[in-house]
C-alpha atoms as a PDB file:
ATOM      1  CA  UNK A   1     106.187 106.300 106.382  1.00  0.00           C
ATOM      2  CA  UNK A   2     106.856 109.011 104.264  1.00  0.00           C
ATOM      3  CA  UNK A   3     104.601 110.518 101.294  1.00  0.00           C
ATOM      4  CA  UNK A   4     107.276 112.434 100.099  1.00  0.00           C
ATOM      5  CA  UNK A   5     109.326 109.958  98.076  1.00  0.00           C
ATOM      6  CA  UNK A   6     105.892 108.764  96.277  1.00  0.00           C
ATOM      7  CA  UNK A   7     104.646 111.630  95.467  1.00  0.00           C
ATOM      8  CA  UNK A   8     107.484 112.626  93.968  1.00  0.00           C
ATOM      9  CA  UNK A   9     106.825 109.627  91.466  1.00  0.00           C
ATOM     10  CA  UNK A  10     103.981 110.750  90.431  1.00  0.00           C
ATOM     11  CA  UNK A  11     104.992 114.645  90.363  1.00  0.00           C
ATOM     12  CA  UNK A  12     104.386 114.259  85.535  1.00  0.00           C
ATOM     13  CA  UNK A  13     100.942 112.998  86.283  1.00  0.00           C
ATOM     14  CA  UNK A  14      98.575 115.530  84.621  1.00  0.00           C
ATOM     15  CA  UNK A  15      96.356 115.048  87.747  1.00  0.00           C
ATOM     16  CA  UNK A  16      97.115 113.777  91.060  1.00  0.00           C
ATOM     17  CA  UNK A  17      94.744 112.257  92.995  1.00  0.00           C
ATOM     18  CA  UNK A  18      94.806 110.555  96.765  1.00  0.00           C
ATOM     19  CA  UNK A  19      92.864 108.183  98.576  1.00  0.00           C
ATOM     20  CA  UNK A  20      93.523 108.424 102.203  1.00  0.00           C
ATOM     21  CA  UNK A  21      92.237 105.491 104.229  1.00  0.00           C
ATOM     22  CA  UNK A  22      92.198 105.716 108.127  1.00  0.00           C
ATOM     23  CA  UNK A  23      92.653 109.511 107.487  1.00  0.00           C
ATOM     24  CA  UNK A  24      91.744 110.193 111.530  1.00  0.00           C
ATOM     25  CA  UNK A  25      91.271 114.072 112.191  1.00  0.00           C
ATOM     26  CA  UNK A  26      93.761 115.340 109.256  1.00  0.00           C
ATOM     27  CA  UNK A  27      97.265 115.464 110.555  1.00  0.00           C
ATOM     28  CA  UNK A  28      98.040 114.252 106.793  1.00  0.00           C
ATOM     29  CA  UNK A  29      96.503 117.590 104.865  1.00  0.00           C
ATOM     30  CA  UNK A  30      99.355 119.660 104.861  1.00  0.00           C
ATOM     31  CA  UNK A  31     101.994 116.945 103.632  1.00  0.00           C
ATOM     32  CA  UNK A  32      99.454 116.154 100.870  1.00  0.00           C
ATOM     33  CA  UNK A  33      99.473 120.195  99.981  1.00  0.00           C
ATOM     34  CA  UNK A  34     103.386 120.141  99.952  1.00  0.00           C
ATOM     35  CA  UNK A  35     103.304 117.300  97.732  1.00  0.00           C
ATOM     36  CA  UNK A  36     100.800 119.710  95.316  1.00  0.00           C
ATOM     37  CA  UNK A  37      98.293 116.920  94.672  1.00  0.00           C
ATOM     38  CA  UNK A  38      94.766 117.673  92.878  1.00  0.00           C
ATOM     39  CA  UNK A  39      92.322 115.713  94.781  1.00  0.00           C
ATOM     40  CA  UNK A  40      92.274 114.158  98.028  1.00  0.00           C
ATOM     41  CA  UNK A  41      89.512 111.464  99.388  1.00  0.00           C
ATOM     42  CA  UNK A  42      89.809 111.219 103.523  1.00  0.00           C
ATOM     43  CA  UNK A  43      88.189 107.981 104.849  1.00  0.00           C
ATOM     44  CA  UNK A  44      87.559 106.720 107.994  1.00  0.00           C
ATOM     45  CA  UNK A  45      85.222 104.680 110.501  1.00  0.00           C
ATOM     46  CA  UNK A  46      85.099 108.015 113.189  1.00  0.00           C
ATOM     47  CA  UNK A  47      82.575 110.570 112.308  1.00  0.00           C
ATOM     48  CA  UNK A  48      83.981 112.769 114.573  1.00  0.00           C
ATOM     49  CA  UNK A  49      87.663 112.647 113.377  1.00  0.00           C
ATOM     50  CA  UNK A  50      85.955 112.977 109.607  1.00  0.00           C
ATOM     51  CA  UNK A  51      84.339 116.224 110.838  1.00  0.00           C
ATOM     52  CA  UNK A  52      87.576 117.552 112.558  1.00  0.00           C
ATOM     53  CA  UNK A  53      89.628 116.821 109.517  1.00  0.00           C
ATOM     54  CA  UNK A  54      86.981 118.321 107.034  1.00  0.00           C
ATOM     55  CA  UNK A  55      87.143 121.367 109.459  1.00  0.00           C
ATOM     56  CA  UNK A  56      90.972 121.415 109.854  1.00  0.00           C
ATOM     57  CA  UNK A  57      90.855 121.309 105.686  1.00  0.00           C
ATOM     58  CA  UNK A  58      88.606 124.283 105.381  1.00  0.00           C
ATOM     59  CA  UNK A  59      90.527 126.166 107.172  1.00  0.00           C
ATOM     60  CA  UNK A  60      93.900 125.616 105.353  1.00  0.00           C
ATOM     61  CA  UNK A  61      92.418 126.144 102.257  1.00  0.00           C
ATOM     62  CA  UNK A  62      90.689 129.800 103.671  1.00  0.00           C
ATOM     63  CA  UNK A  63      94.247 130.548 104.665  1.00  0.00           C
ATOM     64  CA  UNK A  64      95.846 129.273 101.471  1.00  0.00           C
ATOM     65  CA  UNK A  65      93.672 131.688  99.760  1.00  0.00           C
ATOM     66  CA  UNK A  66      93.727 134.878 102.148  1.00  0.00           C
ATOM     67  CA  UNK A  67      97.720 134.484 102.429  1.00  0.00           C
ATOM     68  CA  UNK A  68      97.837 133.778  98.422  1.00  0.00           C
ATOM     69  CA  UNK A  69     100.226 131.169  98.860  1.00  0.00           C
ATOM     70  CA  UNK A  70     101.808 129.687  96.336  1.00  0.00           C
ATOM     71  CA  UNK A  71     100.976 126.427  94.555  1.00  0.00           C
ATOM     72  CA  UNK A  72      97.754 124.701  94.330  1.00  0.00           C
ATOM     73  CA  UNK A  73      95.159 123.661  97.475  1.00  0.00           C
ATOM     74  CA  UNK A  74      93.696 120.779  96.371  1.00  0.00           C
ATOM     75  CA  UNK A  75      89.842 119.914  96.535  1.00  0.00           C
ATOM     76  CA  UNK A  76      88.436 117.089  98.893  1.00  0.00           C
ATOM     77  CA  UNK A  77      85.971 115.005  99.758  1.00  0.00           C
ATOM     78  CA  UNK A  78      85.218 113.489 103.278  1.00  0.00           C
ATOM     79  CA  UNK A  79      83.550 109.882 103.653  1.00  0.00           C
ATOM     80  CA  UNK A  80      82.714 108.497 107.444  1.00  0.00           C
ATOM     81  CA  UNK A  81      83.030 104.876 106.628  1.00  0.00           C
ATOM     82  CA  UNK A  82      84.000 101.058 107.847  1.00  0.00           C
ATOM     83  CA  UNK A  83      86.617 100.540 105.051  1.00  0.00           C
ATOM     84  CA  UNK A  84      86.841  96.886 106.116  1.00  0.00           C
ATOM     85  CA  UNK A  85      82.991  96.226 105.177  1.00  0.00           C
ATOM     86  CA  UNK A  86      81.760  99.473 102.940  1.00  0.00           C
ATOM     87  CA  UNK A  87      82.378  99.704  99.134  1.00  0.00           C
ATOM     88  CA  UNK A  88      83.807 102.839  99.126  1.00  0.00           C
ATOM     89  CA  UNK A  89      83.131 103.054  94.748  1.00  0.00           C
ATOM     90  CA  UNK A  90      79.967 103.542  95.710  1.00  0.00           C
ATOM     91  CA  UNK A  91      80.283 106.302  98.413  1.00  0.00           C
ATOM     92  CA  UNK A  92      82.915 108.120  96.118  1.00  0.00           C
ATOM     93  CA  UNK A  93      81.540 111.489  94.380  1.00  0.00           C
ATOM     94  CA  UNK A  94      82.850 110.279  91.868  1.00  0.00           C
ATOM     95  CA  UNK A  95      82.737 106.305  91.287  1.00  0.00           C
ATOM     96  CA  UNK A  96      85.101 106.611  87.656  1.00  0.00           C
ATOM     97  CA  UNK A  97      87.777 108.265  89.798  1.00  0.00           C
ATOM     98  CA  UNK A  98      91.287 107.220  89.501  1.00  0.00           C
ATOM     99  CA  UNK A  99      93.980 106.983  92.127  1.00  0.00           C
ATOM    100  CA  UNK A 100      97.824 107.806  92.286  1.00  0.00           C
ATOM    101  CA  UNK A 101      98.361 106.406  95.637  1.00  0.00           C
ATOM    102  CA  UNK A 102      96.784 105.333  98.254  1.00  0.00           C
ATOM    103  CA  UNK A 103      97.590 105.597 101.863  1.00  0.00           C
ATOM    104  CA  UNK A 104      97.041 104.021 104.746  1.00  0.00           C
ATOM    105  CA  UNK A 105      98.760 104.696 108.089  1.00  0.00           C
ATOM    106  CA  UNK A 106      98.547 102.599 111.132  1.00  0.00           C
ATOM    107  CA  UNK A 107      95.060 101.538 110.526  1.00  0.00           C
ATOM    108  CA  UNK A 108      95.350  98.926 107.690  1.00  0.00           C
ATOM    109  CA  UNK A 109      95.951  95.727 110.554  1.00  0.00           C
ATOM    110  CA  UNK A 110      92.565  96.390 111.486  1.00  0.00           C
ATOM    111  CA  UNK A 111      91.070  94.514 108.202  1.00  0.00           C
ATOM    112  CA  UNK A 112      92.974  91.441 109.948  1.00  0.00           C
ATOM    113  CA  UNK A 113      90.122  90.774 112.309  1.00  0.00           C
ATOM    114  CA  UNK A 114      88.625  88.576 109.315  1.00  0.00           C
ATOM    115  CA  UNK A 115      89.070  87.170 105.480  1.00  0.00           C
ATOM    116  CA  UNK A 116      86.054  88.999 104.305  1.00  0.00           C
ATOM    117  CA  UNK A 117      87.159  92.402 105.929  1.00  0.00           C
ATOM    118  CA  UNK A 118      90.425  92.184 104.772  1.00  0.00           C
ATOM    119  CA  UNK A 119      89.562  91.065 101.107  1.00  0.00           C
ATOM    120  CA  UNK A 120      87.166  94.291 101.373  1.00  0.00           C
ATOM    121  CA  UNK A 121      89.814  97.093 102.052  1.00  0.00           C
ATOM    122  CA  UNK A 122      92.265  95.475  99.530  1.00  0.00           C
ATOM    123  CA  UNK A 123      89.257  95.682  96.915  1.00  0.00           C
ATOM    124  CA  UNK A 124      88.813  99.743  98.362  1.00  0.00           C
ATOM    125  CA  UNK A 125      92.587  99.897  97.913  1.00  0.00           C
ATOM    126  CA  UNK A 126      93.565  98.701  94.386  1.00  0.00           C
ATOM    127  CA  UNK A 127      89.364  98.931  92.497  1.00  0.00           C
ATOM    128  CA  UNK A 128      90.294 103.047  91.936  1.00  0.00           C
ATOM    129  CA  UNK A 129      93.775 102.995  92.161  1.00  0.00           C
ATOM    130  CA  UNK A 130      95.621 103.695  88.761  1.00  0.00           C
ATOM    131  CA  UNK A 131      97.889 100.734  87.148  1.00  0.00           C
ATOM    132  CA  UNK A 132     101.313 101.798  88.814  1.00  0.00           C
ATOM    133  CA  UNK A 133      99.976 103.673  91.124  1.00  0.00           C
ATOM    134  CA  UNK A 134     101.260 103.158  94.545  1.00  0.00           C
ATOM    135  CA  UNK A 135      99.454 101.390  98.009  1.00  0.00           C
ATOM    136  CA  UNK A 136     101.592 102.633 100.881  1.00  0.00           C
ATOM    137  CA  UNK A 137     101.299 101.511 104.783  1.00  0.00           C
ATOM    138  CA  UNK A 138     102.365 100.809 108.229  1.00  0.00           C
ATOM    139  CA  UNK A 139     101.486  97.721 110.309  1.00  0.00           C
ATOM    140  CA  UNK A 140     103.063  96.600 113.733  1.00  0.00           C
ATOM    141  CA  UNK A 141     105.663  93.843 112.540  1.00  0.00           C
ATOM    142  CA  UNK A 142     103.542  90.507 113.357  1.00  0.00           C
ATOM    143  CA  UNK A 143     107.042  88.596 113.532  1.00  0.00           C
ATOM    144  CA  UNK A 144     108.360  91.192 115.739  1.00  0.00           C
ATOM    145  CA  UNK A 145     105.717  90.848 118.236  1.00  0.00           C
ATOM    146  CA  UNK A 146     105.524  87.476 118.662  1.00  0.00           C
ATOM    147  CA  UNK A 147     109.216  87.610 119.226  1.00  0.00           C
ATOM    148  CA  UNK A 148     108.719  89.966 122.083  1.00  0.00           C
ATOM    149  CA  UNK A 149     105.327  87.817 123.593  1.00  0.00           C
ATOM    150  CA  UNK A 150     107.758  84.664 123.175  1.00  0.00           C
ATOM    151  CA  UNK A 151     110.704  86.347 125.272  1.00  0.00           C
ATOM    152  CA  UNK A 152     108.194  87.558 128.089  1.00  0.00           C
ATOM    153  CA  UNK A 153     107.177  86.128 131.252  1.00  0.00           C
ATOM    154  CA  UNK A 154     103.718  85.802 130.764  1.00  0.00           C
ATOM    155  CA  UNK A 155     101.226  87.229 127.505  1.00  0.00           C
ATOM    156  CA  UNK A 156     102.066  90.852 128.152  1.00  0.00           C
ATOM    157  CA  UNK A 157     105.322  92.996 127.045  1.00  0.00           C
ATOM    158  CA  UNK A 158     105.905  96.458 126.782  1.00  0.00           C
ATOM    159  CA  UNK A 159     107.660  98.917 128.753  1.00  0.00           C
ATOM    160  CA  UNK A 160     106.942 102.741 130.949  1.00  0.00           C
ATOM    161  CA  UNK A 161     105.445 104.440 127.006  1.00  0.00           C
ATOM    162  CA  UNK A 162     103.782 101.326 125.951  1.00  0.00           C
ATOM    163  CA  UNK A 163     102.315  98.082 126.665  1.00  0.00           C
ATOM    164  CA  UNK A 164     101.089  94.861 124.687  1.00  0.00           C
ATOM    165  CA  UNK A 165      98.567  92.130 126.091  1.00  0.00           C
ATOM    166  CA  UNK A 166      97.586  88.711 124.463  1.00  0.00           C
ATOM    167  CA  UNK A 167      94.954  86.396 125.594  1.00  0.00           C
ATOM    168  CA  UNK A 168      97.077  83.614 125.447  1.00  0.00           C
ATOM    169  CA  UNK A 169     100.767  82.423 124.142  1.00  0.00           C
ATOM    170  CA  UNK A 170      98.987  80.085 121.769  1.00  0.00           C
ATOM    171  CA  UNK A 171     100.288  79.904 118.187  1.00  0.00           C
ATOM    172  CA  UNK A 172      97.651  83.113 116.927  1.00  0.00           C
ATOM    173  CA  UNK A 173      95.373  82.807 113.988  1.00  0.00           C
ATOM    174  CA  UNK A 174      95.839  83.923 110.384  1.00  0.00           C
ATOM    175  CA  UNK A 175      92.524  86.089 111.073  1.00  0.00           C
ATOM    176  CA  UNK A 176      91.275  87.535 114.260  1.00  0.00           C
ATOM    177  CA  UNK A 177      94.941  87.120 116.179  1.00  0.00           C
ATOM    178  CA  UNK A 178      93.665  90.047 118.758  1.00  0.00           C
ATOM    179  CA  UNK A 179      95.887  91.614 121.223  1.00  0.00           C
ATOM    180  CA  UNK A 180      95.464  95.014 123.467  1.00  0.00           C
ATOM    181  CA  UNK A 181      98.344  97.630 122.392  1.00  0.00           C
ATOM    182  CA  UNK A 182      98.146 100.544 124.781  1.00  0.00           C
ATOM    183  CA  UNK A 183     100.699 103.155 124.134  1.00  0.00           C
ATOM    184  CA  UNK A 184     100.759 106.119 126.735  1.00  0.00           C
ATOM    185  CA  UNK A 185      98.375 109.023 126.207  1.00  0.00           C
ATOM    186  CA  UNK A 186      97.674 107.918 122.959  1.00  0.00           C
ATOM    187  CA  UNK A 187      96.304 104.968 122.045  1.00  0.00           C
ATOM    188  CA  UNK A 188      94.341 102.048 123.796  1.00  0.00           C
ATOM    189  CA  UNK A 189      92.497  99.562 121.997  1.00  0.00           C
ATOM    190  CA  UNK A 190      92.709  96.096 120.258  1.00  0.00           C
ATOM    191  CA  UNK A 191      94.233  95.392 117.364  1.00  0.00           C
ATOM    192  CA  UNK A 192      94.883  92.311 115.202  1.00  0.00           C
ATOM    193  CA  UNK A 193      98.435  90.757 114.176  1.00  0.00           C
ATOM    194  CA  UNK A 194      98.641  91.177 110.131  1.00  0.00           C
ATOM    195  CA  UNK A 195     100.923  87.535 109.016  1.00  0.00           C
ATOM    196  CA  UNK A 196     102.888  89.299 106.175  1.00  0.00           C
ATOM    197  CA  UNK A 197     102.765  86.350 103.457  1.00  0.00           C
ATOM    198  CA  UNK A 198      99.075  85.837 104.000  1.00  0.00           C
ATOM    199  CA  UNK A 199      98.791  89.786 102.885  1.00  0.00           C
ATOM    200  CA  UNK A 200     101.135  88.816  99.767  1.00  0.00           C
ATOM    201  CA  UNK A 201      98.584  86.161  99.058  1.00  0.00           C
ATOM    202  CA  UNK A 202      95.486  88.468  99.321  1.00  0.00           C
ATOM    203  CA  UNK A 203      97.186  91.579  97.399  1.00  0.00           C
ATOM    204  CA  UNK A 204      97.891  89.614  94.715  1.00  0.00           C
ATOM    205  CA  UNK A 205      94.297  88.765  94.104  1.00  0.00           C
ATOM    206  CA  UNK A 206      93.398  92.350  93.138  1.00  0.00           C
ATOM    207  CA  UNK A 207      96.289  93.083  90.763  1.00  0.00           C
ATOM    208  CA  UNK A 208      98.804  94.375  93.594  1.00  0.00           C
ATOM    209  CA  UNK A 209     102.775  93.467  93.747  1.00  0.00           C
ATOM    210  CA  UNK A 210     105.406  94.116  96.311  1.00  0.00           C
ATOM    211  CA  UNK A 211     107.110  97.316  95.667  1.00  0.00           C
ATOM    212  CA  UNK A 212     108.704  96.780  98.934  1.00  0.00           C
ATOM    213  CA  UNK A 213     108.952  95.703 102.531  1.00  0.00           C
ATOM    214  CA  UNK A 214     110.766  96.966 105.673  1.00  0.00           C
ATOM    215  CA  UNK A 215     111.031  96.631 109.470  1.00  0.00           C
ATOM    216  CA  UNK A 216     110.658 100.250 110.398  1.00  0.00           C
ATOM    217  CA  UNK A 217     114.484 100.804 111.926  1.00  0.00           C
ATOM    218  CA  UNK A 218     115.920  99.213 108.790  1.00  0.00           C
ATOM    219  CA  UNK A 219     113.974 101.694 106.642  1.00  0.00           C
ATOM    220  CA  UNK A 220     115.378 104.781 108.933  1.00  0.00           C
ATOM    221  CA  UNK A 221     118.894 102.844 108.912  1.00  0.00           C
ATOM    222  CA  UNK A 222     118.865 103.453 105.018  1.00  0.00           C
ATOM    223  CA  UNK A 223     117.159 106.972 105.376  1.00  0.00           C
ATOM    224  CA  UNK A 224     118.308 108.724 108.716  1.00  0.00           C
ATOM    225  CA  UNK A 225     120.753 110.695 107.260  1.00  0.00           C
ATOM    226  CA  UNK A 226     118.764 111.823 104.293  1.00  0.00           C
ATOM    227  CA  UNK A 227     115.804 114.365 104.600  1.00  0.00           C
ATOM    228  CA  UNK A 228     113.407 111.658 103.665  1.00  0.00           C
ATOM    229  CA  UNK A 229     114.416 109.673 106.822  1.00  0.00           C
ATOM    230  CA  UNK A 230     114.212 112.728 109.321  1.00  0.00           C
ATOM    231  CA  UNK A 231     110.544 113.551 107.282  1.00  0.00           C
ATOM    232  CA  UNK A 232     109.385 110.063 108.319  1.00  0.00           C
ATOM    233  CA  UNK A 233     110.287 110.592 112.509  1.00  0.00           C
ATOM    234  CA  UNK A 234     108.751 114.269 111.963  1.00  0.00           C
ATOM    235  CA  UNK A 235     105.736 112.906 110.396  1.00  0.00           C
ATOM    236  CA  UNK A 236     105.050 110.097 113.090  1.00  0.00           C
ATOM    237  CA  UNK A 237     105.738 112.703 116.158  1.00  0.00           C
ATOM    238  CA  UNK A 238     109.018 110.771 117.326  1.00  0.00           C
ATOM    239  CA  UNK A 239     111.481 113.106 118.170  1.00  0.00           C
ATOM    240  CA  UNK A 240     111.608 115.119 121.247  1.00  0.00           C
ATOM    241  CA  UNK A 241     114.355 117.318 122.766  1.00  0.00           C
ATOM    242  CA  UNK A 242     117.022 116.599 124.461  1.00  0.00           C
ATOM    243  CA  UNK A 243     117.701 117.983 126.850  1.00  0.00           C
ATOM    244  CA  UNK A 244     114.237 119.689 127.134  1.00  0.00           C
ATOM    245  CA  UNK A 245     114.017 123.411 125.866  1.00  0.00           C
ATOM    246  CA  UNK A 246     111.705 124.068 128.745  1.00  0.00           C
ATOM    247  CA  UNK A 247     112.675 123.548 132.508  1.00  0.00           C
ATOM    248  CA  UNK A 248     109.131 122.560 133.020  1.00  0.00           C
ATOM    249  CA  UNK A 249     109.392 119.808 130.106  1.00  0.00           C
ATOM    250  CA  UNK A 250     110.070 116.341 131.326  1.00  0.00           C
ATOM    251  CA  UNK A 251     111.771 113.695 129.282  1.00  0.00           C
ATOM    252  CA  UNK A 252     109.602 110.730 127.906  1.00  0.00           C
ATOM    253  CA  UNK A 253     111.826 108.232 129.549  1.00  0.00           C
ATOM    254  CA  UNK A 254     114.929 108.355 132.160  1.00  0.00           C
ATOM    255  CA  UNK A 255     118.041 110.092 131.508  1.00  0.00           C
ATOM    256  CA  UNK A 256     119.838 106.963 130.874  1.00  0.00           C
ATOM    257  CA  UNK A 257     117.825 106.228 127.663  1.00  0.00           C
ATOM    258  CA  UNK A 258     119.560 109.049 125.704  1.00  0.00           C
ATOM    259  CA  UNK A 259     123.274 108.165 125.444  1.00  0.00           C
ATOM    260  CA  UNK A 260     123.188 108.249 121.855  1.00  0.00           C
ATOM    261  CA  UNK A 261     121.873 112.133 122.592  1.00  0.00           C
ATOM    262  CA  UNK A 262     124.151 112.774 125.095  1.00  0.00           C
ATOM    263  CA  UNK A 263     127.586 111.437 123.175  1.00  0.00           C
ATOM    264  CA  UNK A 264     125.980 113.682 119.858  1.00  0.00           C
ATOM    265  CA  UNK A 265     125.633 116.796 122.183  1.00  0.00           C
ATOM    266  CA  UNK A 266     129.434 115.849 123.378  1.00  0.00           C
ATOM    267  CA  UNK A 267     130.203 115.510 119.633  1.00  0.00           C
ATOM    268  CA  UNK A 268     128.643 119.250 118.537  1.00  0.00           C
ATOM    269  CA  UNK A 269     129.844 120.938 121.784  1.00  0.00           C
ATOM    270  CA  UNK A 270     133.649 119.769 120.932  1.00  0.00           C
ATOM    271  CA  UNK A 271     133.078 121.827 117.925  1.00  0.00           C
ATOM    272  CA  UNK A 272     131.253 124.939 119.256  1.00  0.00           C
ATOM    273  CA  UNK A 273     131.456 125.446 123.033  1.00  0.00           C
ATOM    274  CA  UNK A 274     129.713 128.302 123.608  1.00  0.00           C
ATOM    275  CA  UNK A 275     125.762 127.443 122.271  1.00  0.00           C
ATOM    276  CA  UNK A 276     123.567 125.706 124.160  1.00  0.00           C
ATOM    277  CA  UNK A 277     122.979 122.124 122.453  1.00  0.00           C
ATOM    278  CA  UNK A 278     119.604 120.613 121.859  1.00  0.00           C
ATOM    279  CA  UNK A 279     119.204 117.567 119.647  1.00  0.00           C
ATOM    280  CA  UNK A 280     115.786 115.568 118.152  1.00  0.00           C
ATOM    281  CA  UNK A 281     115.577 112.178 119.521  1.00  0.00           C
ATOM    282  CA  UNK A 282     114.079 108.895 121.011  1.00  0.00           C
ATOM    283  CA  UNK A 283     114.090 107.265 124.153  1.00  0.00           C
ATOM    284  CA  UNK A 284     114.989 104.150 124.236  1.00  0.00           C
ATOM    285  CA  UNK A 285     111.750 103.270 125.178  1.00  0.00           C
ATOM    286  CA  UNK A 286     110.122 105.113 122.806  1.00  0.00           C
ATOM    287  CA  UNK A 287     112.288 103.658 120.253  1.00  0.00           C
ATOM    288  CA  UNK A 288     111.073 100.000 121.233  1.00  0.00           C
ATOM    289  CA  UNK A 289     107.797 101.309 120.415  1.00  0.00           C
ATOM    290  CA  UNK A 290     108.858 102.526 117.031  1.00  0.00           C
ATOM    291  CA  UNK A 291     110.718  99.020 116.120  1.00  0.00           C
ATOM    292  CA  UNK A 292     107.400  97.207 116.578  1.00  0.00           C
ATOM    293  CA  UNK A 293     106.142  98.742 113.069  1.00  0.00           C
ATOM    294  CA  UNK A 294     106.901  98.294 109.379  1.00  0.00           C
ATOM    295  CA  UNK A 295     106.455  99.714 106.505  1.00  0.00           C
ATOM    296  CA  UNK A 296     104.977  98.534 102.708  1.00  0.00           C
ATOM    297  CA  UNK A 297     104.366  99.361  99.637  1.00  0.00           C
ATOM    298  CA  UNK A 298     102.686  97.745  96.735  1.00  0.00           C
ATOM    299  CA  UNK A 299     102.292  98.717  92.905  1.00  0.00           C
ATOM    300  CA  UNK A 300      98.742  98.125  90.889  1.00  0.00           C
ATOM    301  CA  UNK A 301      99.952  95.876  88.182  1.00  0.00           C
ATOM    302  CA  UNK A 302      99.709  97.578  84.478  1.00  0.00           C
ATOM    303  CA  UNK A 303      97.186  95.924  82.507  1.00  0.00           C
END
């Protein structure tokens, strides 16, 4: 989802400090930059991917510095960690430090596999976080996928980009509902179904509130034709070209998947025939993929 819009809330803070949980190799760093925050804490269970994005930081910040660019680079820390079963307080350089928002991107459902895991990353999540400061996420849509499982054939759905197996139809379990989610090139491994009320339930324990909930196409509906809605496709790696800028390029799915691309190329080449058209967009199958998700955020209750 995108940073932009909350760290724009908290643009008067005096300082600005992130907690990014499930922070993989870095592909975050340079939207935190843009958004001029102070300090930023990456997190996550891969040593490897801590060491990349440590690595990937360095070397903005030697560049920030030998280009004197303008604005602040912001210091960091780097913890390897199991946020679903480590205290991160007491990993933190600083254990008094406070927290403007906290993100976590397509890893929170992972807490899901039991209570006590998932009662541990909401304590990491709200313990250092500032009162109204801001928990932000994305989790596949549990409703949305058992919709899909219910429609199929048997306990697997998905299509030629991705593909989703369950053990069984059975009704799953509050904790520990696994299913395999491969998604082409990318990602295969299991995850766990996150029931959205139970979440309510458990945030509410450590002082956090809805700030709000959407399926992910209804948040682009609102946001698609504002910069904050083409930020959020950038940011997750969505769009590709159509048609390809490169004859050597193939399309992520067939040709018949982009009608909405073709009728906007038809659109912008009634107006200027002479330049060849290329627009940003999804698949239809890659847009099925997208669907699946939603995105949250909470607020830490003032005291």
């Amino acid at each position: 989802m995108s940073k932009r819009i909350f760290v724009d809330k908290i643009r008067h803070d005096r300082k600005k400090c992130v907690l990014d949980i499930g922070s993989g190799k870095g592909g975050d760093l340079l939207k935190w930059k843009k958004g001029n925050i102070n300090y930023l804490v990456c997190a996550d269970i891969a040593e490897t991917s801590v060491e990349q994005c440590e690595q990937r930081y360095v070397e903005m910040k030697e560049r920030h510095k030998r280009q004197r660019e303008k604005g602040i680079c912001f210091d960091a820390e780097f913890i390897t960690a199991d946020c679903t079963r480590v205290r991160l307080k007491d990993i933190y350089k600083d254990p008094n430090i406070q927290f403007n928002i906290v993100s976590c991107q397509f890893a929170f459902h992972y807490c899901f596999e039991s209570l006590a895991q998932a009662r541990t990353m909401l304590r990491n999540v709200s313990e250092c976080l500032k009162p109204g400061g801001f928990f932000i996420g994305t989790v596949p849509d549990a409703y949305d996928i058992m919709r899909r499982l219910e429609k199929a054939s048997d306990c697997s759905f998905g299509n030629d980009v991705y593909n989703v197996t369950f053990p069984s139809k059975e009704q799953p379990k509050l904790f520990g509902a696994k299913y395999d989610f491969h998604l082409e090139g990318v990602v295969d491994c299991p995850e766990f179904l996150v029931y959205f009320p139970l979440l309510l339930k458990l945030a509410e324990e450590v002082d956090l509130k809805l700030y709000f909930h959407k399926r992910f196409e209804d948040y682009y509906d609102d946001k698609r034709e504002s910069q904050e809605g083409q930020f959020l496709l950038t940011k997750m790696q969505a769009f590709e070209s159509y048609p390809p800028l490169y004859d050597d390029k193939k399309l992520m799915g067939n040709d018949s998947d982009y009608s909405n691309a073709q009728q906007k190329i038809k659109d912008l080449r009634d107006k200027d025939e002479d330049e060849p058209i290329h627009v940003g967009t999804l698949s239809q199958s890659e847009w099925e993929v997208f669907s699946m998700y939603c995105v949250f955020a909470f607020v830490k209750k003032e005291k």
